[in-house]
Protein backbone atom coordinates (compact mmCIF):
# COMPACT_ATOMS: atom_id res chain seq x y z
CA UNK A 1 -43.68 -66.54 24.20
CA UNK A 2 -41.36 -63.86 26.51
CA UNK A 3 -38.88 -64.53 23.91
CA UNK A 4 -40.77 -63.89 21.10
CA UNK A 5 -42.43 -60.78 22.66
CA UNK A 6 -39.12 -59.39 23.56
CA UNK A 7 -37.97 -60.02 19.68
CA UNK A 8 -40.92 -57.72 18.42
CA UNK A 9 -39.64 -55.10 21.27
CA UNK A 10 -36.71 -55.31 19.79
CA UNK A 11 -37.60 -55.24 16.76
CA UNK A 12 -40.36 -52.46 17.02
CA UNK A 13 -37.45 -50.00 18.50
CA UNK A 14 -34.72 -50.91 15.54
CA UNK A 15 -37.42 -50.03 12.99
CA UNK A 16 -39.96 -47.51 14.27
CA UNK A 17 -37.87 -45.62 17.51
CA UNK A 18 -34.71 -45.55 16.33
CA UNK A 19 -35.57 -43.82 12.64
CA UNK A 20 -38.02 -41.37 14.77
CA UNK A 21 -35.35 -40.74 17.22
CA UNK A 22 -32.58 -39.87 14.46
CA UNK A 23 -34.97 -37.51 12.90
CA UNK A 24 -35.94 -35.60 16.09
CA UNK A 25 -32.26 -35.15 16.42
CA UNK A 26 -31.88 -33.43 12.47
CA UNK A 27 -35.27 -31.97 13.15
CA UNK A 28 -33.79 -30.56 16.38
CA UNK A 29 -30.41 -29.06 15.67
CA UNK A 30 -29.12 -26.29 16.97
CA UNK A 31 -26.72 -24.85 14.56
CA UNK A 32 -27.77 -21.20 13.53
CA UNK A 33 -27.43 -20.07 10.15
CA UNK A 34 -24.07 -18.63 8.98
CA UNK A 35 -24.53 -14.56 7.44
CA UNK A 36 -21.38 -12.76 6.16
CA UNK A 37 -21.75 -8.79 5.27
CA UNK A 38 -18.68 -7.50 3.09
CA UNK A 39 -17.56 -4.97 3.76
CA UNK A 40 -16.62 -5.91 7.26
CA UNK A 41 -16.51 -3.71 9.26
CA UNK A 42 -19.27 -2.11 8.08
CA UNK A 43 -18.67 1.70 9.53
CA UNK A 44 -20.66 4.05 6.86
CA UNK A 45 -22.75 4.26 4.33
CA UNK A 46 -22.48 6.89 1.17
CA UNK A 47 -24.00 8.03 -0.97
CA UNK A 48 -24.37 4.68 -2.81
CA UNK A 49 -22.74 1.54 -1.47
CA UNK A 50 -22.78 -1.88 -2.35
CA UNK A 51 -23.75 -4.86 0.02
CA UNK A 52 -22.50 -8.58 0.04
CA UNK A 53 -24.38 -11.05 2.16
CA UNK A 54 -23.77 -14.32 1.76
CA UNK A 55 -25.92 -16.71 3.82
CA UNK A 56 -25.71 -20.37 4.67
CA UNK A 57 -27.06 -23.73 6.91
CA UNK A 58 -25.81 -26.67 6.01
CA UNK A 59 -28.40 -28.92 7.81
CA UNK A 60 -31.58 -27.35 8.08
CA UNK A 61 -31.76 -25.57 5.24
CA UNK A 62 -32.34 -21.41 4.64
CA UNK A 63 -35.97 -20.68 5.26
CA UNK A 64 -36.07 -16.79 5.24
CA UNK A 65 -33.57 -13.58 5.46
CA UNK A 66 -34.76 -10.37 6.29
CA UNK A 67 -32.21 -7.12 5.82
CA UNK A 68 -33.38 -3.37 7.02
CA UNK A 69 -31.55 -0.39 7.88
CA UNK A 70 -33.36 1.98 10.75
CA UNK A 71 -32.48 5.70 10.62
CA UNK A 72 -34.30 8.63 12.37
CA UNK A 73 -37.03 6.31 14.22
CA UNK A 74 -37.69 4.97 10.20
CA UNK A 75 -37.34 1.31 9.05
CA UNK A 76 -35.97 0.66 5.58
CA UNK A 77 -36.49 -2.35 4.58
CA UNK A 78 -33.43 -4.32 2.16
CA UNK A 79 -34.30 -7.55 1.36
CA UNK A 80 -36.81 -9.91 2.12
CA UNK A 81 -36.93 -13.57 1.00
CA UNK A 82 -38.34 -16.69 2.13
CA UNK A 83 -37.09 -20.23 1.23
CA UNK A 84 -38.63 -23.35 -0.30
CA UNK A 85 -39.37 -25.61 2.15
CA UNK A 86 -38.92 -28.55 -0.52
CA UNK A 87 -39.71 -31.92 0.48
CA UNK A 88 -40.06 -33.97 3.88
CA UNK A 89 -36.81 -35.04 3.23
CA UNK A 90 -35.06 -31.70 2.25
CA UNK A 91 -33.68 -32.82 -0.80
CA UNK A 92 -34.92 -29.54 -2.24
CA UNK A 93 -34.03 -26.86 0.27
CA UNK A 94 -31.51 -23.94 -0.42
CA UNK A 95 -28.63 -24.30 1.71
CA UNK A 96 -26.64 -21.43 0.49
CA UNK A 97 -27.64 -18.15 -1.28
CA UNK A 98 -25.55 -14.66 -1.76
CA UNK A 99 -27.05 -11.27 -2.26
CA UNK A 100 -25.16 -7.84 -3.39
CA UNK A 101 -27.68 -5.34 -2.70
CA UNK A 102 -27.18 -1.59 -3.90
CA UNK A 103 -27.79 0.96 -0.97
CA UNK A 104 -28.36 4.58 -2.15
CA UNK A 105 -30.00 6.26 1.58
CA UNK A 106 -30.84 9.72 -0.80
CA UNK A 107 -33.39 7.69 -3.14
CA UNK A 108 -34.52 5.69 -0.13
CA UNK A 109 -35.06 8.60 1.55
CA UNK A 110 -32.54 8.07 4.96
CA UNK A 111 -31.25 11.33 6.67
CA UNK A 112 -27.33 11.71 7.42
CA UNK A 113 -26.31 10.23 10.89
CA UNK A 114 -26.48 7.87 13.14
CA UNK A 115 -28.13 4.18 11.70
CA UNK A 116 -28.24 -0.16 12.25
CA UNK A 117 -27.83 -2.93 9.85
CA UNK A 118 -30.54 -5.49 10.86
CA UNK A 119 -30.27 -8.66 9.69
CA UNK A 120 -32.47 -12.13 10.99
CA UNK A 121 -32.04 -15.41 9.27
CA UNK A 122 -33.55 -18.39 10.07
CA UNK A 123 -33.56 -22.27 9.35
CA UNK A 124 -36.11 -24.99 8.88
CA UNK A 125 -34.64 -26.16 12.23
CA UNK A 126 -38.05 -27.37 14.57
CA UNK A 127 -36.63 -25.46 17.03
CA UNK A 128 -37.97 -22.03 18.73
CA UNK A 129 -41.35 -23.26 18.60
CA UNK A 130 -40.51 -24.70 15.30
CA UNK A 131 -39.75 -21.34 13.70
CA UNK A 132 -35.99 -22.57 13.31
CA UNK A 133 -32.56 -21.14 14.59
CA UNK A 134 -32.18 -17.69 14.53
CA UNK A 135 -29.48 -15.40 13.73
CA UNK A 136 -29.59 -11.75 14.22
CA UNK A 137 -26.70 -9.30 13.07
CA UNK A 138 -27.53 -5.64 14.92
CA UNK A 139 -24.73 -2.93 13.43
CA UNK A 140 -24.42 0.32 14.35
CA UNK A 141 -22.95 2.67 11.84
CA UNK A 142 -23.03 6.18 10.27
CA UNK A 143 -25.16 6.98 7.52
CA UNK A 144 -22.74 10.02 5.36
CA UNK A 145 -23.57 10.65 1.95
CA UNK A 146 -21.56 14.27 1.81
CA UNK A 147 -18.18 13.92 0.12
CA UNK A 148 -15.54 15.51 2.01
CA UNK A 149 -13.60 18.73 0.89
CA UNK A 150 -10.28 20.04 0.09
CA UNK A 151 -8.69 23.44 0.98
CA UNK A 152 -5.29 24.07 -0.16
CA UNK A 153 -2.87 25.89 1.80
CA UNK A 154 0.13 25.65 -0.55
CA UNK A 155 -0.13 27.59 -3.34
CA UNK A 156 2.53 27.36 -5.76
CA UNK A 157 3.64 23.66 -7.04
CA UNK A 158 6.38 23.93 -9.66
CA UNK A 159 7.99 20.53 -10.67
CA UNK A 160 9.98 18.67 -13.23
CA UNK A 161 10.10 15.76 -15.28
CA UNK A 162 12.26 13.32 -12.26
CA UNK A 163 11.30 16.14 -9.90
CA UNK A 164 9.65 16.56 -5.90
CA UNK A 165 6.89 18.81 -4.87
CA UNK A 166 4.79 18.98 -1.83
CA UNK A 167 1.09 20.10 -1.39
CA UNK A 168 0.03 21.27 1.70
CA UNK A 169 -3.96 20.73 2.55
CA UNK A 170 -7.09 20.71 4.61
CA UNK A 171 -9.79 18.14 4.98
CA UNK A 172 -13.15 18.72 5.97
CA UNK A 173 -13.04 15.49 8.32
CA UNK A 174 -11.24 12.46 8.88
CA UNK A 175 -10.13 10.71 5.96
CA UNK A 176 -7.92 7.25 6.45
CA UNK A 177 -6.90 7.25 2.95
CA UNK A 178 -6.07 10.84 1.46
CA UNK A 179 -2.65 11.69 -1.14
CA UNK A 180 -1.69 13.30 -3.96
CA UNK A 181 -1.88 11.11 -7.20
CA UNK A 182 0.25 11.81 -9.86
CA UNK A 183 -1.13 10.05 -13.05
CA UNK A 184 -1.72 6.34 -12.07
CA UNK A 185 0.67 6.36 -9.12
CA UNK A 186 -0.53 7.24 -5.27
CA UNK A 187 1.99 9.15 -2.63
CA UNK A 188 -0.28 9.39 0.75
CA UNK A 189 -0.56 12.37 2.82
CA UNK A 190 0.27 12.73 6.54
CA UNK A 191 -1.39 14.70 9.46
CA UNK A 192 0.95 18.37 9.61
CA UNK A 193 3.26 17.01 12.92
CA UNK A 194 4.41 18.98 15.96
CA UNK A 195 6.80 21.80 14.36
CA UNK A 196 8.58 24.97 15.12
CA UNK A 197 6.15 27.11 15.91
CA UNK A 198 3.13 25.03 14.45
CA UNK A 199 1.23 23.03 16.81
CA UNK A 200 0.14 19.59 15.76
CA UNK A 201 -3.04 19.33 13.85
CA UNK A 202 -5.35 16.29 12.23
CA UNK A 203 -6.94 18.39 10.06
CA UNK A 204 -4.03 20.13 8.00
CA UNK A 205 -2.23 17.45 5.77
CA UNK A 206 1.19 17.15 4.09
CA UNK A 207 2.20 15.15 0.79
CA UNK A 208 5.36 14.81 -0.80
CA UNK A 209 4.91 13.99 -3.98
CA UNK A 210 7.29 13.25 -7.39
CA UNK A 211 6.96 12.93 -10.99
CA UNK A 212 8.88 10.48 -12.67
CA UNK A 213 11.46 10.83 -15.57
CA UNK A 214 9.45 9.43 -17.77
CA UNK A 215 6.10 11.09 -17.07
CA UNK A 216 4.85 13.66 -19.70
CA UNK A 217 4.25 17.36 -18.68
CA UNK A 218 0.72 16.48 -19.64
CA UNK A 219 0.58 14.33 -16.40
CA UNK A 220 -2.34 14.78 -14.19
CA UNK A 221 -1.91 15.90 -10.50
CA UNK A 222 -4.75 15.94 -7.73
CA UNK A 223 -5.17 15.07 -4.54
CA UNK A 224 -7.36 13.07 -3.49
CA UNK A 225 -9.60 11.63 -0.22
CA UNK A 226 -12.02 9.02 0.94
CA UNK A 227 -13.77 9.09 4.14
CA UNK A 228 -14.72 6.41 6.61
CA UNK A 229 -18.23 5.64 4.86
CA UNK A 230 -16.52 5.67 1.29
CA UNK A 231 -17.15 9.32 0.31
CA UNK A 232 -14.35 10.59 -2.11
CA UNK A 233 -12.80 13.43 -3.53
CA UNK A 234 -10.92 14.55 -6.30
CA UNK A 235 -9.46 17.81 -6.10
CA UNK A 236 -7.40 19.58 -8.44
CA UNK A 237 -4.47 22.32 -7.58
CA UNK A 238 -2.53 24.35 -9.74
CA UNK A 239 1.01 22.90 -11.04
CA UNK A 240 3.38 23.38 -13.57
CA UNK A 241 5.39 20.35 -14.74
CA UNK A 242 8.51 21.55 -16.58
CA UNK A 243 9.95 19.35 -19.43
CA UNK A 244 13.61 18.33 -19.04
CA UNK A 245 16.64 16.40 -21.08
CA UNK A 246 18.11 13.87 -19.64
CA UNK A 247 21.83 12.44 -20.70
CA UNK A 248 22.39 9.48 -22.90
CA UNK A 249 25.67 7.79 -21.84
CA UNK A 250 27.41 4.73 -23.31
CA UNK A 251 28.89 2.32 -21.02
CA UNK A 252 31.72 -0.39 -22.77
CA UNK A 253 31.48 -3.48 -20.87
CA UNK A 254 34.95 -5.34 -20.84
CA UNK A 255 35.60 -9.26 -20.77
CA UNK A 256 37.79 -7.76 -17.62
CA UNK A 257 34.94 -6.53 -15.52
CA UNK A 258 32.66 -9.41 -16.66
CA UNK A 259 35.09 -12.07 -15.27
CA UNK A 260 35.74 -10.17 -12.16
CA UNK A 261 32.14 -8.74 -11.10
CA UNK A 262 30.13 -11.63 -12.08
CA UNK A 263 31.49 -13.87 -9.59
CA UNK A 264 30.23 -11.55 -6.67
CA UNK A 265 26.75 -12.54 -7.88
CA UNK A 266 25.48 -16.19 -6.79
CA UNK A 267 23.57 -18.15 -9.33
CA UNK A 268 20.89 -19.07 -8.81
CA UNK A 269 20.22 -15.95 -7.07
CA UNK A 270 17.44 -16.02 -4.32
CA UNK A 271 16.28 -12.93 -5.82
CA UNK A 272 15.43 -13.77 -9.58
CA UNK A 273 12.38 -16.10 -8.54
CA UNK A 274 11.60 -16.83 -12.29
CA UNK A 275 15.46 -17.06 -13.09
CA UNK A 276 16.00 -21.59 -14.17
CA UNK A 277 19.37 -23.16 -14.26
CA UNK A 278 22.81 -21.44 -14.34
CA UNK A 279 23.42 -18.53 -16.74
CA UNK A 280 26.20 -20.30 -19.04
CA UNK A 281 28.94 -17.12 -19.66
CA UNK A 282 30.01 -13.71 -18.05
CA UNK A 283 27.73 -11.88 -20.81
CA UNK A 284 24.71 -13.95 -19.94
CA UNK A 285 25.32 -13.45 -16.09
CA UNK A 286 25.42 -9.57 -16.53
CA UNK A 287 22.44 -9.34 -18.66
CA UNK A 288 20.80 -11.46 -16.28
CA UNK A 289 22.64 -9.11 -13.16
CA UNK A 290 21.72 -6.00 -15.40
CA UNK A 291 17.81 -6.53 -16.19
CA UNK A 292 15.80 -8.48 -13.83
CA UNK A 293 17.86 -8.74 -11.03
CA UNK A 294 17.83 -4.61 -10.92
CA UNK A 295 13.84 -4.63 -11.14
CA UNK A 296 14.19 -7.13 -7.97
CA UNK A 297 16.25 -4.72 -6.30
CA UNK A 298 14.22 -1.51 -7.48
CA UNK A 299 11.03 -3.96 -5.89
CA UNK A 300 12.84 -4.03 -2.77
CA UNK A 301 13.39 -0.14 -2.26
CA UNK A 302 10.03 -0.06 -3.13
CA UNK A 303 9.01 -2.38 -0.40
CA UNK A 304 10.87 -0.11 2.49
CA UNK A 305 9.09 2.68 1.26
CA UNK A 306 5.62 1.52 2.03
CA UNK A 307 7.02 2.03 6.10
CA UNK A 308 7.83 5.34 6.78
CA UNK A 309 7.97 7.97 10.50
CA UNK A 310 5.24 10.37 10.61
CA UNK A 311 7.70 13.04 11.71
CA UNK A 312 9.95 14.99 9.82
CA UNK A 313 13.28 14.30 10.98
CA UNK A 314 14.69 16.34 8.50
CA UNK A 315 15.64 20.28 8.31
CA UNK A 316 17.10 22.02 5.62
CA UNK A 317 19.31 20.59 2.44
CA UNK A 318 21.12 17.75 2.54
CA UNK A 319 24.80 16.91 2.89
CA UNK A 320 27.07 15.98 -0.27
CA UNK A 321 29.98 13.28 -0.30
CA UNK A 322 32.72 16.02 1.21
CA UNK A 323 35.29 16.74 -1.65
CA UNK A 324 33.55 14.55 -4.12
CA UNK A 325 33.06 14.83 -7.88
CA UNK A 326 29.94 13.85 -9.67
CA UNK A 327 30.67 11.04 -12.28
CA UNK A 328 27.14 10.38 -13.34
CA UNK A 329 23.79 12.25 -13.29
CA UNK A 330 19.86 11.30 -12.35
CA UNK A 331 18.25 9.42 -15.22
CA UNK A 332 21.20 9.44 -17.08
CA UNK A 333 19.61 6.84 -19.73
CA UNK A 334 22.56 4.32 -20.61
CA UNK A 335 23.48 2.36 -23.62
CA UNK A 336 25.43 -0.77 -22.28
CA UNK A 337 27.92 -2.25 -25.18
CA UNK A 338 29.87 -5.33 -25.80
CA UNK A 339 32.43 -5.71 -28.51
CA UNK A 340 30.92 -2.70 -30.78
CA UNK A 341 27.24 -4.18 -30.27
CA UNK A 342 24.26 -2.67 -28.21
CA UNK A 343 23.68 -5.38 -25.15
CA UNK A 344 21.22 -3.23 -22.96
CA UNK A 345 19.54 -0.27 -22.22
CA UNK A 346 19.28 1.01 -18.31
CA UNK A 347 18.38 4.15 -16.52
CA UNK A 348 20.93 5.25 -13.88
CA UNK A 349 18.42 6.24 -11.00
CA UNK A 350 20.78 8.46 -8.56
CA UNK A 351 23.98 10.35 -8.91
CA UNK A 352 27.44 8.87 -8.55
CA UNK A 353 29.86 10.59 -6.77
CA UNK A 354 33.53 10.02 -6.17
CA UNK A 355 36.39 11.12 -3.84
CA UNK A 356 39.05 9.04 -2.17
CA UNK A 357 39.01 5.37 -1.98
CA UNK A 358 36.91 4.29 1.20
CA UNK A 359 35.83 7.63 1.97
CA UNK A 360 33.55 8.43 4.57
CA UNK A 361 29.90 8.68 3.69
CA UNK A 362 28.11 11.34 5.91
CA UNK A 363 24.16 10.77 6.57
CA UNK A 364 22.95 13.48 4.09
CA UNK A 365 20.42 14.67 7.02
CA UNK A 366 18.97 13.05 10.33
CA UNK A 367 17.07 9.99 10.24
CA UNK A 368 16.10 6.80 10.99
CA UNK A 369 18.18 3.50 9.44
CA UNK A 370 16.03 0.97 7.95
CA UNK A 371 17.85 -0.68 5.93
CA UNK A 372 22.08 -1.70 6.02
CA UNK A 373 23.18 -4.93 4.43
CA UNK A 374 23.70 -6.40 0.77
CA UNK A 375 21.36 -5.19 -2.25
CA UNK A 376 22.05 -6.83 -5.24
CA UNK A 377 23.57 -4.96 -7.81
CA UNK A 378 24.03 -1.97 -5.43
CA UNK A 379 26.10 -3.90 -2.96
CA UNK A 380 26.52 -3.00 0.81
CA UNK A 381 23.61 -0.30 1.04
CA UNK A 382 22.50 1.84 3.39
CA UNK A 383 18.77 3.19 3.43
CA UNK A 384 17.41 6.38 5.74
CA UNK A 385 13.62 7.19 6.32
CA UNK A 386 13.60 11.28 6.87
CA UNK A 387 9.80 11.12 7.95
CA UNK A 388 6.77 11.65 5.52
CA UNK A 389 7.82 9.10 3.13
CA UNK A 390 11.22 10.43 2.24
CA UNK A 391 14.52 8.09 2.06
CA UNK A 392 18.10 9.07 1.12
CA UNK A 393 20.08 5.69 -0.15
CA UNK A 394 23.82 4.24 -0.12
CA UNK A 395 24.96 1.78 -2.20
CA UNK A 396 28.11 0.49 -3.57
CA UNK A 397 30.05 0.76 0.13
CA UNK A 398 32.87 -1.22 1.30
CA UNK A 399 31.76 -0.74 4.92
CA UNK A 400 28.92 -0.05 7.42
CA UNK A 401 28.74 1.73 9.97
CA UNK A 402 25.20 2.02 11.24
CA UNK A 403 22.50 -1.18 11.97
CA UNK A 404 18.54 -0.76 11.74
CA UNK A 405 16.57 0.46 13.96
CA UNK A 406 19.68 3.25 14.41
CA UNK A 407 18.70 7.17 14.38
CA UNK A 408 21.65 9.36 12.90
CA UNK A 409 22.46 12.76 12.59
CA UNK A 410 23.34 14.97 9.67
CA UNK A 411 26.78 14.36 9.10
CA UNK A 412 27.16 11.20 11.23
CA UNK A 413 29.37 8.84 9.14
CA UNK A 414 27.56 5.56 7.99
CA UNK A 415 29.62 4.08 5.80
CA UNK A 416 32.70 4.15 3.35
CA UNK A 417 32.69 4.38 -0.63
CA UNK A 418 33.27 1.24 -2.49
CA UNK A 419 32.83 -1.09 -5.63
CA UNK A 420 30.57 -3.46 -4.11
CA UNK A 421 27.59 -4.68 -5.97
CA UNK A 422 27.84 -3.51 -9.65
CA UNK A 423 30.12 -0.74 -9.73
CA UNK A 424 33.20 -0.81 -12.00
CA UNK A 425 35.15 1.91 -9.44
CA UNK A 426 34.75 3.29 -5.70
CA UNK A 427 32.23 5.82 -5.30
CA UNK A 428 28.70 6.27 -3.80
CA UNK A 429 25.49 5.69 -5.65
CA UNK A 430 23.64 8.33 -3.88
CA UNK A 431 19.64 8.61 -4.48
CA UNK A 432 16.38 9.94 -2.89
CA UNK A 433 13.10 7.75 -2.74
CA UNK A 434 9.55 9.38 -2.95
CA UNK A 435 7.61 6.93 -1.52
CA UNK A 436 8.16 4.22 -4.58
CA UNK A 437 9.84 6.72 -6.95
CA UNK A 438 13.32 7.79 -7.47
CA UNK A 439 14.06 11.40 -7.53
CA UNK A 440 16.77 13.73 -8.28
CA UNK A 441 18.84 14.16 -5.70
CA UNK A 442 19.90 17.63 -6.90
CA UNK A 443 17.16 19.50 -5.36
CA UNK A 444 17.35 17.98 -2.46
CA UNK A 445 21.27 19.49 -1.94
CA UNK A 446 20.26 22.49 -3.15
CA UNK A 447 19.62 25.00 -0.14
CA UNK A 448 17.64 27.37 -2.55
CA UNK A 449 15.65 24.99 -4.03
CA UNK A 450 14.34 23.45 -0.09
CA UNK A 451 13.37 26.69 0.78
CA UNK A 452 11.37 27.97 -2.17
CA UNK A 453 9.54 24.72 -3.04
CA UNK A 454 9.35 22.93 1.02
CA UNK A 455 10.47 25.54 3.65
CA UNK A 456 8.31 28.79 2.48
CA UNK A 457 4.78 26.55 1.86
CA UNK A 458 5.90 24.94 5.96
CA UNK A 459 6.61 28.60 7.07
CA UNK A 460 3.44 29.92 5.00
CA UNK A 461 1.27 27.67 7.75
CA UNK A 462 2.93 30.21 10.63
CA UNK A 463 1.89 33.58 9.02
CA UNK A 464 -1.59 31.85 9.01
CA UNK A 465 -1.36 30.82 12.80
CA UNK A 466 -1.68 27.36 11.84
C-alpha cells in the first residue's frame, strides 16, 4: 500500500505539478517588451516629422502601447492600442507590431520648446499585479518648428564652367549639416576660423564651392541648412556661371608605350573589383588601365576629400613647377587612337607641366600631407589638404619626399617629376580638388584671381567687424 501511495504521489506531481509549475514560470517571466524609436537620437521635432516604433515580446505577447508627447504642462497623446489577448494558450497574441506615426506639433497644437517622448508598453506577463512587464521610454527633446535663416555676407559669386567660388554666410542657429549645393552635388560649409584680424565665430560660415566642366550655365546654386530638429533651408544667392571651351586633343597610342607602360600595371589589379581573368594584349590592358581603373582612382581622391582641417592653412596663390612649361590644359577632352582608329575618349582633369627631368616639385602652398604613395594610373602621388575642403595633387613623380600625417610649407620640396603611373614623359600632373570635384588649377596660381573672388569677400568680414 506505501508503494502504491507513493506511485500516485508520483504520479500526481508528473501530471498535475509539474505542467502547473512550467506555466507559472511562462506566466511569470520577466522579460520586458523590446520598443525601438527611429530616429535615434531623437533631439527635435519640426514642423512635421515622422516616427518609427517598432515594438516586440517574444514570450508574453504585446498587450498595449501607449505614445504621448508633453509640452507646456499639456499631454498629447500619439498612439494608443491595446492587444488581443487571444487564447489561454497564446497562440493568437501579437508578438511584434511597427508604427510610423506623422508628428506635425502646429496642427496638434504644441508650442516651440522644451518637450518628452513618453512611451509605456506592456506584456501579458502575470507579473506587476498581473498587469505584465513594463517598459517606459522618457525623452527629453526640443520641440522647433521655425526653419532656420540665411544671411549672406559675400556678395559677388562669379564662376565658370570647371571653375571655384566661395560663399560666405550666416545662420540663424546651429545647423550640423549646412553647404552650398551646386545642382545635385553637396560641398559643406565650415564655421569662419580664427583669422587675421577676425575672431573665430560659429555663426558666420564659409563654403568653397566648384562647378564642374560639364555642368551647364543653367546650373542651380544655393545654399542650403538643416537644423538639429530637421528644419531646412534653401536659400538662393546671386551667381553668374560663365560658359567656357575646353580643348579637344588627340593622343596616338604606340605599340612602344603599350609594351613598356602596361607592365607597370599588375593584373588582376586590386583596384578593378569587377575586373575577371587577365586582359589578353597591351591594347586590352590600356583600355582596361584607361577606363575603369581611372574611375577607381578618381573614387579614391574622392574618398580623401570627405576628411579635410577646419583651418585654412593656406594664404595667397599658389606656387607653379619653377621654370616649367605647360604641356596640357584642365579638361582638355582627349581622343585616344590606335593605328588610325578612335580607342577612347578621356578628360585630362589637371594641368601637365614640364621642366627638367626629376625636377623638384615645390608644395604649391602650406598644408597638411594626406596622402604619398602609388595611385594607379597617376603613379607615385602626393595629396595636400589646405583646410576647408581644398587639396592640391602630385602625380606622375619619381620620388617622395614627404609621409602623411606631414605639415609643409609653401615651397617645401615634396617630390621630383617623373613618368610613373600613366605618363608617356616626365612631368607633373598638377590638380586642385573641391571637395569631390576637380578644378582648374589656373585660378588658383593666379594672384589676381585669389584676391578678387577669395581674399576681398575674407577681408569684406573685417570692414564689417566680423
Amino acid at each position: 500500500m506505501e508503494k502504491t501511495g507513493l506511485k500516485l504521489i508520483i504520479g500526481v506531481c508528473f501530471f498535475v505539478i509539474l505542467p502547473v509549475g512550467w506555466l507559472l514560470m511562462g506566466k511569470l517571466e520577466g522579460e520586458k517588451p523590446s520598443v525601438i524609436v527611429t530616429p535615434s537620437p531623437l533631439v527635435g521635432i519640426s514642423a512635421s516629422k515622422n516616427l518609427s516604433v517598432k515594438i516586440s515580446d517574444a514570450k508574453s505577447g504585446l498587450r498595449r502601447i501607449g505614445i504621448r508627447l508633453l509640452n507646456d504642462g499639456k499631454e498629447f497623446v500619439l498612439l494608443k492600442k491595446e492587444f488581443p489577448a487571444g487564447g489561454f494558450f497564446r497562440r493568437d497574441r501579437v508578438h511584434e507590431d511597427a508604427f510610423t506615426l506623422l508628428v506635425q506639433p502646429r496642427t496638434l497644437g504644441m508650442t516651440d520648446g522644451k518637450a518628452t517622448l513618453d512611451i509605456i508598453a506592456r506584456d501579458y506577463a502575470w507579473r506587476g499585479w498581473l498587469n505584465g512587464n513594463k517598459t517606459h521610454i522618457r525623452q527629453e527633446m526640443i520641440i522647433d518648428t521655425r526653419r532656420p535663416q540665411v544671411e549672406f555676407l559675400s556678395k559677388t559669386h562669379n564662376i565658370s564652367q570647371g571653375g571655384s567660388g566661395l560663399v560666405i554666410y550666416r545662420l540663424s542657429e546651429s545647423c550640423p549639416g549646412s553647404g552650398v549645393h551646386v545642382g545635385d552635388n553637396f560641398f559643406p560649409g565650415y564655421p569662419l576660423p580664427d583669422m587675421d584680424g577676425i575672431p573665430e565665430t560659429s555663426d558666420i560660415f564659409m563654403a568653397f564651392f566648384a562647378v564642374s566642366y560639364k555642368q551647364e550655365p543653367s546650373t542651380d546654386i544655393c545654399v542650403r541648412a538643416t537644423d538639429p530638429s530637421g528644419n531646412s533651408t534653401k536659400a538662393d544667392f546671386p551667381y553668374y556661371i560663365g560658359r567656357r571651351s575646353f580643348r579637344k586633343d588627340k593622343i596616338n597610342i604606340s605599340d612602344r608605350f603599350l609594351n613598356s607602360k602596361m607592365e607597370e600595371f599588375l593584373f588582376p589589379n586590386p583596384d578593378l573589383r569587377e575586373q575577371q581573368g587577365l586582359p589578353e594584349s597591351p591594347l586590352e590592358k590600356f583600355l582596361l588601365v584607361n577606363q575603369k581603373l581611372r574611375k577607381a582612382n578618381y573614387r579614391k581622391f574622392v574618398e580623401i576629400g570627405k576628411n579635410t582641417d577646419t583651418i585654412l592653412h593656406w594664404k595667397g596663390r599658389f606656387k607653379s613647377l619653377p621654370k616649367s612649361k605647360k604641356m596640357a590644359g584642365f579638361a582638355d577632352h582627349r581622343e585616344y587612337r590606335y593605328k588610325g582608329r578612335t580607342i577612347d575618349h578621356q578628360v585630362h582633369l589637371g594641368i601637365d607641366q614640364a621642366s627638367v627631368a626629376h625636377s623638384p616639385v615645390p608644395a604649391a602652398n602650406t598644408g597638411k600631407v594626406v596622402f604619398a604613395g602609388e595611385l594607379g594610373i597617376y603613379g607615385q602621388t602626393v595629396v595636400v589638404d589646405h583646410g576647408f575642403s581644398l587639396f592640391s595633387t602630385y602625380s606622375h613623380l619619381s620620388s617622395l619626399d614627404v609621409k602623411e600625417g606631414e605639415m609643409v610649407s609653401k615651397g617645401e620640396t615634396i617630390g621630383r617629376t617623373g613618368k610613373t603611373g600613366l605618363a608617356g614623359g616626365d612631368h607633373l600632373h598638377f590638380g586642385i580638388l573641391l571637395h569631390n570635384t576637380f578644378v582648374n588649377p589656373i585660378e588658383w596660381l593666379d594672384g589676381a584671381w585669389i584676391r578678387d573672388n577669395i581674399k576681398s569677400k575674407i577681408d569684406g568680414l573685417k570692414s564689417k567687424g566680423r
